[in-house]
PDB file of N, CA and C in Angstrom:
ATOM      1  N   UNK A   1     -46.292  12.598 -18.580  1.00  0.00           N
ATOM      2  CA  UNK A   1     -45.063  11.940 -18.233  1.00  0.00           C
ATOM      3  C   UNK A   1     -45.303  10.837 -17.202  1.00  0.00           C
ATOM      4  N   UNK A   2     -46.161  10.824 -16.236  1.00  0.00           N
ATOM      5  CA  UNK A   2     -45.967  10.377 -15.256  1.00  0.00           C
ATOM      6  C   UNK A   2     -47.498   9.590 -15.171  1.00  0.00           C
ATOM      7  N   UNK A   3     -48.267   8.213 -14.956  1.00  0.00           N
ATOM      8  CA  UNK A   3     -49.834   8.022 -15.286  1.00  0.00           C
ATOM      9  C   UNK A   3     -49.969   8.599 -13.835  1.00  0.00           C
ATOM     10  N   UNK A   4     -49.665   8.714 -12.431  1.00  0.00           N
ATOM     11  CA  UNK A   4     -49.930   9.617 -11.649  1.00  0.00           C
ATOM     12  C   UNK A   4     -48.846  10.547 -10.581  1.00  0.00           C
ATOM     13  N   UNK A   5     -49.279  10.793  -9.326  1.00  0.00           N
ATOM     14  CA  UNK A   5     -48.437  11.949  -8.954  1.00  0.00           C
ATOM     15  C   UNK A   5     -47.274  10.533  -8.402  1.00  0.00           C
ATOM     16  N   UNK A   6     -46.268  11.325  -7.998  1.00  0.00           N
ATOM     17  CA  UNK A   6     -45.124  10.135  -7.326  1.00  0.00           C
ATOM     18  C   UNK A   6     -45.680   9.979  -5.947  1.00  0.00           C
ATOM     19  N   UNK A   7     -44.932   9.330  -5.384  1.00  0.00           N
ATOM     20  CA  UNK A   7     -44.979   8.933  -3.777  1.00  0.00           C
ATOM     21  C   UNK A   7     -44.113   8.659  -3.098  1.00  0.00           C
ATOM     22  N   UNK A   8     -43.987   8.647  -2.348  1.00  0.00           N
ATOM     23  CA  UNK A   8     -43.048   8.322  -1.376  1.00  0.00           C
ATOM     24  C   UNK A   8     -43.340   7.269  -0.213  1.00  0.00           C
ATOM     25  N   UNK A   9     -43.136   5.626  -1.049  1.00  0.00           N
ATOM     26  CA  UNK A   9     -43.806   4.507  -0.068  1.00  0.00           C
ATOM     27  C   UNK A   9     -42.714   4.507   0.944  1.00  0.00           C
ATOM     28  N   UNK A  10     -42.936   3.637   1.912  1.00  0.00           N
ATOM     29  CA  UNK A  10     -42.440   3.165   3.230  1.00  0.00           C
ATOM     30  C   UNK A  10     -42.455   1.685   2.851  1.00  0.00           C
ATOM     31  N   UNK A  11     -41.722   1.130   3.168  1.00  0.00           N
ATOM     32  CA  UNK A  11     -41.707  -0.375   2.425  1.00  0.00           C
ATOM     33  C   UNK A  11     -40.766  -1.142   3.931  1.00  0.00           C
ATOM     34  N   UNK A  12     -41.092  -1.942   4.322  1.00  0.00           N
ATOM     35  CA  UNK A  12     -40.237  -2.882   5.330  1.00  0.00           C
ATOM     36  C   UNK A  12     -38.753  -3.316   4.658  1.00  0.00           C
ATOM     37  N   UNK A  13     -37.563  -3.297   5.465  1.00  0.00           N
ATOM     38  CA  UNK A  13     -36.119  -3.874   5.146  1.00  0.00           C
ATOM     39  C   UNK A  13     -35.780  -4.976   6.238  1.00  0.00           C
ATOM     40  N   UNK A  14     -36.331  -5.835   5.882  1.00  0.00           N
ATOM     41  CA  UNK A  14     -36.096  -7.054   6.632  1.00  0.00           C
ATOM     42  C   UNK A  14     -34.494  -7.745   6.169  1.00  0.00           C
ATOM     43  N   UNK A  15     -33.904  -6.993   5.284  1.00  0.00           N
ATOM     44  CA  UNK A  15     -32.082  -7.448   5.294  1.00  0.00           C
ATOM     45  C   UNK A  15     -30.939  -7.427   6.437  1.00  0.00           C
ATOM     46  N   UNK A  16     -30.925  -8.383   6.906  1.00  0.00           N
ATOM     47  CA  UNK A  16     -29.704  -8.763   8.036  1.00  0.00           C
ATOM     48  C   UNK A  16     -28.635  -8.631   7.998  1.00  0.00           C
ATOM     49  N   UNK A  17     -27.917  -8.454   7.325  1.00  0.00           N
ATOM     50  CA  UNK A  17     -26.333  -8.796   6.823  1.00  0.00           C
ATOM     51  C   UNK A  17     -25.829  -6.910   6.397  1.00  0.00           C
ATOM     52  N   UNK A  18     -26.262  -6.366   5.523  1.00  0.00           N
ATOM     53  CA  UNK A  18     -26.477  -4.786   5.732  1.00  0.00           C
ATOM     54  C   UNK A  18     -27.720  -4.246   5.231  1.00  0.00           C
ATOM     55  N   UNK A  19     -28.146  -4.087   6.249  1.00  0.00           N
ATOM     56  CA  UNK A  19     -29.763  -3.044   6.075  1.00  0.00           C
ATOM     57  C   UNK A  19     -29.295  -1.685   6.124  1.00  0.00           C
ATOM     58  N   UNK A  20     -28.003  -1.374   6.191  1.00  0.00           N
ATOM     59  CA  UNK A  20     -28.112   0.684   5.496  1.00  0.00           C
ATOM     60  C   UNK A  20     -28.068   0.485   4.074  1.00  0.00           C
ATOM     61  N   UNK A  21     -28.059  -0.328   3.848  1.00  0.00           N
ATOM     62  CA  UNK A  21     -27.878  -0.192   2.416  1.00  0.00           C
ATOM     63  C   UNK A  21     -28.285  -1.426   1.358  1.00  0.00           C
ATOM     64  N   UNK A  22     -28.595  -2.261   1.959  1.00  0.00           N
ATOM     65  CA  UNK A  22     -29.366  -3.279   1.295  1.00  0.00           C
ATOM     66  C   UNK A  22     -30.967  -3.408   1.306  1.00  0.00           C
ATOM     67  N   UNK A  23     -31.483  -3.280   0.373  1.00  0.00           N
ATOM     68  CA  UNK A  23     -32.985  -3.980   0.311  1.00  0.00           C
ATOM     69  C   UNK A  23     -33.401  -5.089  -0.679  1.00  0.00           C
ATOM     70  N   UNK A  24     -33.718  -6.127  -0.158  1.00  0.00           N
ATOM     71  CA  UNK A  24     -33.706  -7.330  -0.634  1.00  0.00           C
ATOM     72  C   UNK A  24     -35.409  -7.624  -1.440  1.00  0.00           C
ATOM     73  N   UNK A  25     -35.420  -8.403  -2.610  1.00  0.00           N
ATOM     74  CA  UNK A  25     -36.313  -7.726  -3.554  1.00  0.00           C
ATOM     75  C   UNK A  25     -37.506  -8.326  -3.003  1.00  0.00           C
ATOM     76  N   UNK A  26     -37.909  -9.331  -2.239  1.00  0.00           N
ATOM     77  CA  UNK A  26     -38.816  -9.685  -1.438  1.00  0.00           C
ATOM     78  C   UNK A  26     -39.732  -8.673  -0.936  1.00  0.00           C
ATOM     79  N   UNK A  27     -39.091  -7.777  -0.465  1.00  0.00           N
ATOM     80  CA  UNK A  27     -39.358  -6.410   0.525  1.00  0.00           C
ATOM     81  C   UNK A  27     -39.374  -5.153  -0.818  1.00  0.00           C
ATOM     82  N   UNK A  28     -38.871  -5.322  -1.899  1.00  0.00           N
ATOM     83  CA  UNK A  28     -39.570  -4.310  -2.896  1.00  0.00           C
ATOM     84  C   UNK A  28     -40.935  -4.673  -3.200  1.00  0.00           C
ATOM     85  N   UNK A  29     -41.124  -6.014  -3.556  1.00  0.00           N
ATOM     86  CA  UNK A  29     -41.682  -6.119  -4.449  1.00  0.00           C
ATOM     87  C   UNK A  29     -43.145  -6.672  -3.685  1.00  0.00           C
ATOM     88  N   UNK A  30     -43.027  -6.415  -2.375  1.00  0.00           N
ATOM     89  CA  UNK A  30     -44.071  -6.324  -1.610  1.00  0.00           C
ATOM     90  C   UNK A  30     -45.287  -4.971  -1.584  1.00  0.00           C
ATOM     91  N   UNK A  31     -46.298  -5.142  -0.787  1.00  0.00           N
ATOM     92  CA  UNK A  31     -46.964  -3.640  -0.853  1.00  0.00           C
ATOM     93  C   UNK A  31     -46.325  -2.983   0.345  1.00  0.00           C
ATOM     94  N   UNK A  32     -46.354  -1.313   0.094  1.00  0.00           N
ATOM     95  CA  UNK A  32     -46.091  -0.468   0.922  1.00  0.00           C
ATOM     96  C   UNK A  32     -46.684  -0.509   2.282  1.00  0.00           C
ATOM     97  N   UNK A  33     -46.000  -0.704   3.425  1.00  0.00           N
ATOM     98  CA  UNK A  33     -46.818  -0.325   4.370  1.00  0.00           C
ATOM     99  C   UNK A  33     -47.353   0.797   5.376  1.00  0.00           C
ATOM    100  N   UNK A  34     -47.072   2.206   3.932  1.00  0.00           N
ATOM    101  CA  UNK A  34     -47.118   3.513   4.533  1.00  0.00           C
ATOM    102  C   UNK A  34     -46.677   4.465   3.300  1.00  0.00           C
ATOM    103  N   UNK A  35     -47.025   5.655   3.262  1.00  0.00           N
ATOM    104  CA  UNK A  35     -46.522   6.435   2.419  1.00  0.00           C
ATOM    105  C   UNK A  35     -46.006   7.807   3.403  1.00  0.00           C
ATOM    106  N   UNK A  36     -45.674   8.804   2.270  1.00  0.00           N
ATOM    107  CA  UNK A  36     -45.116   9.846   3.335  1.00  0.00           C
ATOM    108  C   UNK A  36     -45.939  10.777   2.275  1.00  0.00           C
ATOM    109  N   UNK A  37     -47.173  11.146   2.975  1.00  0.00           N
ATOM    110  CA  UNK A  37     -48.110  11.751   2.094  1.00  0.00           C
ATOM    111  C   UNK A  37     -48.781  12.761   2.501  1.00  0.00           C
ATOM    112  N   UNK A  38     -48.809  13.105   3.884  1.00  0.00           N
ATOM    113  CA  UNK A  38     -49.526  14.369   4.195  1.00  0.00           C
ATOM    114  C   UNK A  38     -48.329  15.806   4.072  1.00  0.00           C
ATOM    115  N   UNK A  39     -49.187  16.511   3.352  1.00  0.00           N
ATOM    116  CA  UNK A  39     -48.478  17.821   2.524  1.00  0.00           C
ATOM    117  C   UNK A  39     -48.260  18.325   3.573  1.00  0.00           C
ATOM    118  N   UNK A  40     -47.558  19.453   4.122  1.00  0.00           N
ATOM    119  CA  UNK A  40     -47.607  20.574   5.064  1.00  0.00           C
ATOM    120  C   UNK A  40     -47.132  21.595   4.860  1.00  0.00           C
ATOM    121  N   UNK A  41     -46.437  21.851   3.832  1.00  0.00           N
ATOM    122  CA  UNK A  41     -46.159  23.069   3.375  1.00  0.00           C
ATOM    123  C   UNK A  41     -45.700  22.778   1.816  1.00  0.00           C
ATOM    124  N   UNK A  42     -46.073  24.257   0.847  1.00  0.00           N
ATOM    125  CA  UNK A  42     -45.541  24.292  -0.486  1.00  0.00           C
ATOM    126  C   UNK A  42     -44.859  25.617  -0.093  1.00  0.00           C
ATOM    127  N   UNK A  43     -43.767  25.891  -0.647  1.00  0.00           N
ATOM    128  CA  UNK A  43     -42.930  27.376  -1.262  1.00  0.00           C
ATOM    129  C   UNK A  43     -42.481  27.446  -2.338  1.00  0.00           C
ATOM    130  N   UNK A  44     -42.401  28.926  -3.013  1.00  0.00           N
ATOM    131  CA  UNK A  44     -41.974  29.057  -4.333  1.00  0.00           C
ATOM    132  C   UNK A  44     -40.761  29.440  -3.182  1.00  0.00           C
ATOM    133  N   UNK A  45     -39.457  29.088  -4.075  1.00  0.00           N
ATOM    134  CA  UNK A  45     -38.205  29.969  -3.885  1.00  0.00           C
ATOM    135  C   UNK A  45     -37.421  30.131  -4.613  1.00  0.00           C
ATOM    136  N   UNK A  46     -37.535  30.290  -5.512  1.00  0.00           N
ATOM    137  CA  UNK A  46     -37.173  30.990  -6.989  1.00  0.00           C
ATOM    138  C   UNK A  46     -38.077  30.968  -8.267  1.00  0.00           C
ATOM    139  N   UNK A  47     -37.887  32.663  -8.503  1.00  0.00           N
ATOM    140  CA  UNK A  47     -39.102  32.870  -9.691  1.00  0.00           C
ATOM    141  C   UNK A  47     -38.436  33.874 -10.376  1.00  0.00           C
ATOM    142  N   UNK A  48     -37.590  33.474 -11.440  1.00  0.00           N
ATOM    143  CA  UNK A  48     -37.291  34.095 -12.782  1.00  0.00           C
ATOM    144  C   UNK A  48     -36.948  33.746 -13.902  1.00  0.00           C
ATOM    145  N   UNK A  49     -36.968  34.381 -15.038  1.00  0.00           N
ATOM    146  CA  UNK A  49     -37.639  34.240 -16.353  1.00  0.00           C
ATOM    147  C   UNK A  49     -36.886  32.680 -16.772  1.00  0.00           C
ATOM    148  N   UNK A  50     -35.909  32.440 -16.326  1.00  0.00           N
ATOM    149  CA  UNK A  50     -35.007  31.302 -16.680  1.00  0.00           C
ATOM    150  C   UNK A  50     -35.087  29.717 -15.903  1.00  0.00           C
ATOM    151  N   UNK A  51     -35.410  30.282 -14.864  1.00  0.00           N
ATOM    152  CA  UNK A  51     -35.088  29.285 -13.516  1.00  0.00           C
ATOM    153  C   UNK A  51     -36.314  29.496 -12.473  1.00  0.00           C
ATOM    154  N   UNK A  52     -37.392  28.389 -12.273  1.00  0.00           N
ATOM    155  CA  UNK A  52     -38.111  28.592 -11.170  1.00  0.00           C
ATOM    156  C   UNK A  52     -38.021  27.180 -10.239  1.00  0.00           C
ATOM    157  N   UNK A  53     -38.134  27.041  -8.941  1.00  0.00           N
ATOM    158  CA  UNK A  53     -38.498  26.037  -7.868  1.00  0.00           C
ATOM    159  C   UNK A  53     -39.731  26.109  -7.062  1.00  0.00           C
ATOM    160  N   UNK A  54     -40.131  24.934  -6.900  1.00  0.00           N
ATOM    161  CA  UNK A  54     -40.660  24.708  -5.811  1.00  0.00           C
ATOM    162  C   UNK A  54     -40.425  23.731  -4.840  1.00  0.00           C
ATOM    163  N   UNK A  55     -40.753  24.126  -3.450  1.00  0.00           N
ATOM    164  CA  UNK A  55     -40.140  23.445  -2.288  1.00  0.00           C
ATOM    165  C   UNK A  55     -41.650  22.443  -1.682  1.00  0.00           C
ATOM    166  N   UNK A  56     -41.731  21.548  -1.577  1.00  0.00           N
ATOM    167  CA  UNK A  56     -42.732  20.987  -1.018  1.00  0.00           C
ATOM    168  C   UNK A  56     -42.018  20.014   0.782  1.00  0.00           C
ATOM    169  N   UNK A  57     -42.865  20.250   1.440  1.00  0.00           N
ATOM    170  CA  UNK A  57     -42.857  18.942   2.892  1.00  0.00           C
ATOM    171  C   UNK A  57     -44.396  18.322   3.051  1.00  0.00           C
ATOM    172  N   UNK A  58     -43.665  17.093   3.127  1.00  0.00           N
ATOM    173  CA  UNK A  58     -44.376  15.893   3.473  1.00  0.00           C
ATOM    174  C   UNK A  58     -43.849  15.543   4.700  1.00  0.00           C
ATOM    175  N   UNK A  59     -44.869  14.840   5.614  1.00  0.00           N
ATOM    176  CA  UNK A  59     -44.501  14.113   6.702  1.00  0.00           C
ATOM    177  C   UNK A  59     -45.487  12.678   6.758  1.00  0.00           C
ATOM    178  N   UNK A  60     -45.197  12.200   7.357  1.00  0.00           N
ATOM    179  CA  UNK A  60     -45.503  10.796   8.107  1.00  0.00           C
ATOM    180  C   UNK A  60     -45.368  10.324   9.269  1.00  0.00           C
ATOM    181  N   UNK A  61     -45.912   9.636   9.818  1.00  0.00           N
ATOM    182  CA  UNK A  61     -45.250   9.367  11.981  1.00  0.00           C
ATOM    183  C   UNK A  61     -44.138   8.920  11.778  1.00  0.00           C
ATOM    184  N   UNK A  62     -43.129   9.382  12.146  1.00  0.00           N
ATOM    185  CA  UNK A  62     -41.746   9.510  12.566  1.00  0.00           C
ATOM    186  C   UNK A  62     -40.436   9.764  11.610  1.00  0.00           C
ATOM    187  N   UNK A  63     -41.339  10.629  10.317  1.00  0.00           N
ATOM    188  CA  UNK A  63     -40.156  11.009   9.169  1.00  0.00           C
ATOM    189  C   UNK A  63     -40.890  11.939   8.111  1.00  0.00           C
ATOM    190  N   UNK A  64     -39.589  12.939   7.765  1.00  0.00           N
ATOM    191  CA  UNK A  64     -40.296  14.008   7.469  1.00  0.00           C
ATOM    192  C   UNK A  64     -39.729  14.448   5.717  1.00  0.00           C
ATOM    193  N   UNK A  65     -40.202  14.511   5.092  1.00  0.00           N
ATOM    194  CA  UNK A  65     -39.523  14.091   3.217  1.00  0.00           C
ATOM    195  C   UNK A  65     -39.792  15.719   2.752  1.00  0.00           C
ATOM    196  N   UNK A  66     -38.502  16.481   2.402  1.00  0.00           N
ATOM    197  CA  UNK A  66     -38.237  17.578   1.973  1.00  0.00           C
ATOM    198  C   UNK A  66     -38.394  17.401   0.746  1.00  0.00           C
ATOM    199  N   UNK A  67     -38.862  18.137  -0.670  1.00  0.00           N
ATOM    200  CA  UNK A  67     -37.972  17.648  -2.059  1.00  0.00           C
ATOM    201  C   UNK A  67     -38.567  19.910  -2.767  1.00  0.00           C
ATOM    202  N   UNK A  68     -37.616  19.378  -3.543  1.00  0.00           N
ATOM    203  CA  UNK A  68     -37.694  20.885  -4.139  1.00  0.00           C
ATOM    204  C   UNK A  68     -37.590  20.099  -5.397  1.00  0.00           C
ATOM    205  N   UNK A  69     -38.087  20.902  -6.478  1.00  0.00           N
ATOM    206  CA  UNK A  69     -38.358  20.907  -7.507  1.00  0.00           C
ATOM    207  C   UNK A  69     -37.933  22.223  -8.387  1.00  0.00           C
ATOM    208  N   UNK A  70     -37.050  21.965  -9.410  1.00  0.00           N
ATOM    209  CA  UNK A  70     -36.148  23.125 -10.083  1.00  0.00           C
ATOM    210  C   UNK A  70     -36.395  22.674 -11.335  1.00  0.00           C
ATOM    211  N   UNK A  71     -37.133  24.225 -12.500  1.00  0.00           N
ATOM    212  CA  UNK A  71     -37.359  23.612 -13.799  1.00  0.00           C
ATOM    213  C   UNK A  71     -36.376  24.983 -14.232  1.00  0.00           C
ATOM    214  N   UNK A  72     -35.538  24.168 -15.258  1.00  0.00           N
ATOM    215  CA  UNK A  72     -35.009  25.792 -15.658  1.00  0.00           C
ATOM    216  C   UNK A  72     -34.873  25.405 -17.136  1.00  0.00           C
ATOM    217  N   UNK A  73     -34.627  26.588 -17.844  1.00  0.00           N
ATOM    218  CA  UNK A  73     -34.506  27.034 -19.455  1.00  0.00           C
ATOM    219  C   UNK A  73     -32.709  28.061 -19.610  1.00  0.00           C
ATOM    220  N   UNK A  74     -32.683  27.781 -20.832  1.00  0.00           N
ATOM    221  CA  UNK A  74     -31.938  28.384 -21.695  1.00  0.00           C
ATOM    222  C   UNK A  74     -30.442  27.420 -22.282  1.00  0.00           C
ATOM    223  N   UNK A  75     -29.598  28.648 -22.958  1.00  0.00           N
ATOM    224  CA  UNK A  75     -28.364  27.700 -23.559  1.00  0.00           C
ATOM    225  C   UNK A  75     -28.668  26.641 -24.103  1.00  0.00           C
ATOM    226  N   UNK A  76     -29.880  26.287 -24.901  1.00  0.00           N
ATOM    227  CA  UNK A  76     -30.699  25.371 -25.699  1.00  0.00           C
ATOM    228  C   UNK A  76     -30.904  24.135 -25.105  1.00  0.00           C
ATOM    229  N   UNK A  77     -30.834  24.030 -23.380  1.00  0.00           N
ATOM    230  CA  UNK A  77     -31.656  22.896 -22.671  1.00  0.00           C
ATOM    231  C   UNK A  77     -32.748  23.176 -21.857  1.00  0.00           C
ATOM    232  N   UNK A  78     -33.629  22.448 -21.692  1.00  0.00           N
ATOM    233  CA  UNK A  78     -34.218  22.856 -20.258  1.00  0.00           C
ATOM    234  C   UNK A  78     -33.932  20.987 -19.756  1.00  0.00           C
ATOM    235  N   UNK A  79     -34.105  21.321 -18.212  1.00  0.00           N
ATOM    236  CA  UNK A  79     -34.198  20.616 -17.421  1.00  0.00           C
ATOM    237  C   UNK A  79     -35.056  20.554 -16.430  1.00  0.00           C
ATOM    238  N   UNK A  80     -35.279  19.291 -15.637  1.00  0.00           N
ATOM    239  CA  UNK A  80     -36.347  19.628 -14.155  1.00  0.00           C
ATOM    240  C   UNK A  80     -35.058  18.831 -13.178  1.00  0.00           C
ATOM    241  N   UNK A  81     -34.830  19.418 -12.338  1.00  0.00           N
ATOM    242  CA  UNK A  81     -33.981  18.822 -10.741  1.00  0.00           C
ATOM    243  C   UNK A  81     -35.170  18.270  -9.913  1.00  0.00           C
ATOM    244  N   UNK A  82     -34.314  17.386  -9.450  1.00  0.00           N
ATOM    245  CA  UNK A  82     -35.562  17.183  -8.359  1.00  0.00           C
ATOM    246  C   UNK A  82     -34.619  16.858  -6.900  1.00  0.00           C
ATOM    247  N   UNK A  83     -34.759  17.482  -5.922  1.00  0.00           N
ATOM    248  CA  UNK A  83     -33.419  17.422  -4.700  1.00  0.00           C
ATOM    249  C   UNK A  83     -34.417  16.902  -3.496  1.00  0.00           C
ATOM    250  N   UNK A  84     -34.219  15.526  -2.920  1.00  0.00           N
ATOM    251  CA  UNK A  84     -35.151  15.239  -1.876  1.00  0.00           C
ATOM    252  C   UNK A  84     -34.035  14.788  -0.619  1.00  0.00           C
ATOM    253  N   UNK A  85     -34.915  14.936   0.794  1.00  0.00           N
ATOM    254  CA  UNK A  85     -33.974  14.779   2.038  1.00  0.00           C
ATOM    255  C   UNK A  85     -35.720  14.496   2.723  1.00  0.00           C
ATOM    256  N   UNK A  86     -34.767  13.074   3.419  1.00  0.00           N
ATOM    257  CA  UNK A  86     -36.060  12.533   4.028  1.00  0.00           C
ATOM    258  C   UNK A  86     -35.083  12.677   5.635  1.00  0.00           C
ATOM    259  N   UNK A  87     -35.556  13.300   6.553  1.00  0.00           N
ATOM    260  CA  UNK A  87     -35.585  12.993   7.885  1.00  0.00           C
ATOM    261  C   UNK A  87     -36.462  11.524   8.317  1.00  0.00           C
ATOM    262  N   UNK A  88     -35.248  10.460   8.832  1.00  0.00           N
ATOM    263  CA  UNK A  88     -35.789   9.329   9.013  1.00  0.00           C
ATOM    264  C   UNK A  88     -35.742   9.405  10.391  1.00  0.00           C
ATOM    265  N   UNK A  89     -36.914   8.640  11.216  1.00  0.00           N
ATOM    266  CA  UNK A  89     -36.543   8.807  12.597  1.00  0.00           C
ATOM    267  C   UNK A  89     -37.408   7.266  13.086  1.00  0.00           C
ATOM    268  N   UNK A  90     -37.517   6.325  12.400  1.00  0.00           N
ATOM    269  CA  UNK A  90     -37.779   5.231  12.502  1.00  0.00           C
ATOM    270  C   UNK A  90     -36.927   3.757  12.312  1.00  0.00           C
ATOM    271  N   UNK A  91     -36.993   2.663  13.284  1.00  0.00           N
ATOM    272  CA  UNK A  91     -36.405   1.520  13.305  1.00  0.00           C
ATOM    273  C   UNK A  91     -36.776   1.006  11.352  1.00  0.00           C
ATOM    274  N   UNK A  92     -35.904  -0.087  10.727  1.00  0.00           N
ATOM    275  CA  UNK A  92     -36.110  -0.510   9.822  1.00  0.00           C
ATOM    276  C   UNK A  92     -36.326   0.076   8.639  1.00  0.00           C
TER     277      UNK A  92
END
Protein backbone atom coordinates (compact mmCIF):
# COMPACT_ATOMS: atom_id res chain seq x y z
CA UNK A 1 0.00 0.00 0.00
CA UNK A 2 2.31 2.39 1.04
CA UNK A 3 6.30 2.42 -1.09
CA UNK A 4 7.41 3.26 2.63
CA UNK A 5 6.56 3.72 6.37
CA UNK A 6 4.64 7.32 6.86
CA UNK A 7 6.15 10.22 8.71
CA UNK A 8 5.48 12.81 10.35
CA UNK A 9 7.55 15.94 8.70
CA UNK A 10 7.90 19.31 10.45
CA UNK A 11 7.76 21.71 7.63
CA UNK A 12 8.14 25.74 8.33
CA UNK A 13 4.62 28.09 8.14
CA UNK A 14 5.91 31.20 7.14
CA UNK A 15 1.89 32.44 6.47
CA UNK A 16 1.12 35.91 7.97
CA UNK A 17 -2.35 36.69 7.54
CA UNK A 18 -3.57 33.15 9.36
CA UNK A 19 -0.90 30.71 10.29
CA UNK A 20 -3.47 28.42 12.55
CA UNK A 21 -4.65 27.43 9.73
CA UNK A 22 -3.03 28.39 6.66
CA UNK A 23 -0.01 26.81 4.95
CA UNK A 24 1.05 28.38 1.94
CA UNK A 25 2.36 25.93 -0.85
CA UNK A 26 5.87 27.45 -0.94
CA UNK A 27 6.34 25.97 2.59
CA UNK A 28 4.73 22.47 1.41
CA UNK A 29 6.45 22.01 -1.23
CA UNK A 30 9.72 22.72 0.39
CA UNK A 31 11.97 20.00 2.30
CA UNK A 32 11.13 19.08 5.82
CA UNK A 33 13.06 20.59 8.36
CA UNK A 34 12.50 17.81 10.96
CA UNK A 35 10.48 14.79 11.41
CA UNK A 36 8.78 13.46 14.54
CA UNK A 37 10.54 10.14 14.45
CA UNK A 38 12.00 8.83 17.52
CA UNK A 39 9.62 5.88 18.71
CA UNK A 40 9.17 5.69 22.52
CA UNK A 41 6.65 3.58 23.13
CA UNK A 42 4.34 0.82 21.17
CA UNK A 43 0.99 -0.71 23.01
CA UNK A 44 -1.43 -3.22 21.99
CA UNK A 45 -4.85 -2.02 23.46
CA UNK A 46 -7.19 -4.04 21.99
CA UNK A 47 -6.94 -7.70 20.95
CA UNK A 48 -10.02 -9.53 19.74
CA UNK A 49 -11.11 -11.77 17.15
CA UNK A 50 -12.91 -8.73 15.35
CA UNK A 51 -11.15 -5.56 16.35
CA UNK A 52 -7.39 -5.05 17.19
CA UNK A 53 -5.19 -1.55 17.89
CA UNK A 54 -2.16 -0.37 18.22
CA UNK A 55 -0.99 2.71 20.06
CA UNK A 56 2.39 4.08 19.01
CA UNK A 57 4.47 7.66 20.53
CA UNK A 58 6.76 9.52 18.73
CA UNK A 59 8.52 12.54 19.93
CA UNK A 60 10.73 15.27 18.63
CA UNK A 61 12.31 18.55 20.59
CA UNK A 62 9.37 20.25 21.62
CA UNK A 63 6.30 17.97 20.33
CA UNK A 64 5.08 14.82 21.03
CA UNK A 65 2.74 12.72 18.05
CA UNK A 66 0.31 10.08 19.62
CA UNK A 67 -1.49 7.90 16.73
CA UNK A 68 -3.28 4.55 17.36
CA UNK A 69 -3.98 2.38 14.79
CA UNK A 70 -7.46 0.30 14.67
CA UNK A 71 -7.91 -2.62 12.07
CA UNK A 72 -11.23 -4.22 12.47
CA UNK A 73 -13.42 -7.01 10.56
CA UNK A 74 -16.89 -8.13 10.17
CA UNK A 75 -20.64 -7.16 8.86
CA UNK A 76 -18.83 -7.67 5.40
CA UNK A 77 -16.24 -4.63 5.87
CA UNK A 78 -13.01 -4.34 7.26
CA UNK A 79 -11.43 -1.15 7.88
CA UNK A 80 -8.03 0.46 9.33
CA UNK A 81 -8.65 3.93 11.66
CA UNK A 82 -5.94 5.76 12.11
CA UNK A 83 -6.52 8.53 15.28
CA UNK A 84 -3.38 10.93 15.68
CA UNK A 85 -2.83 13.93 18.44
CA UNK A 86 0.32 15.76 18.13
CA UNK A 87 1.26 17.77 21.35
CA UNK A 88 2.73 20.93 19.74
CA UNK A 89 4.89 22.98 21.93
CA UNK A 90 6.79 24.96 19.33
CA UNK A 91 6.74 28.64 17.67
CA UNK A 92 5.61 28.29 13.81
Amino acid sequence: MLAGPLELELLLNRSRKYPAWEIQWHDLAAAPVGRIDRLVAIEIVERGPLRAALHFEHRAPGCVARTTWSLAAGSGAEWLELVLDVDWRLRG
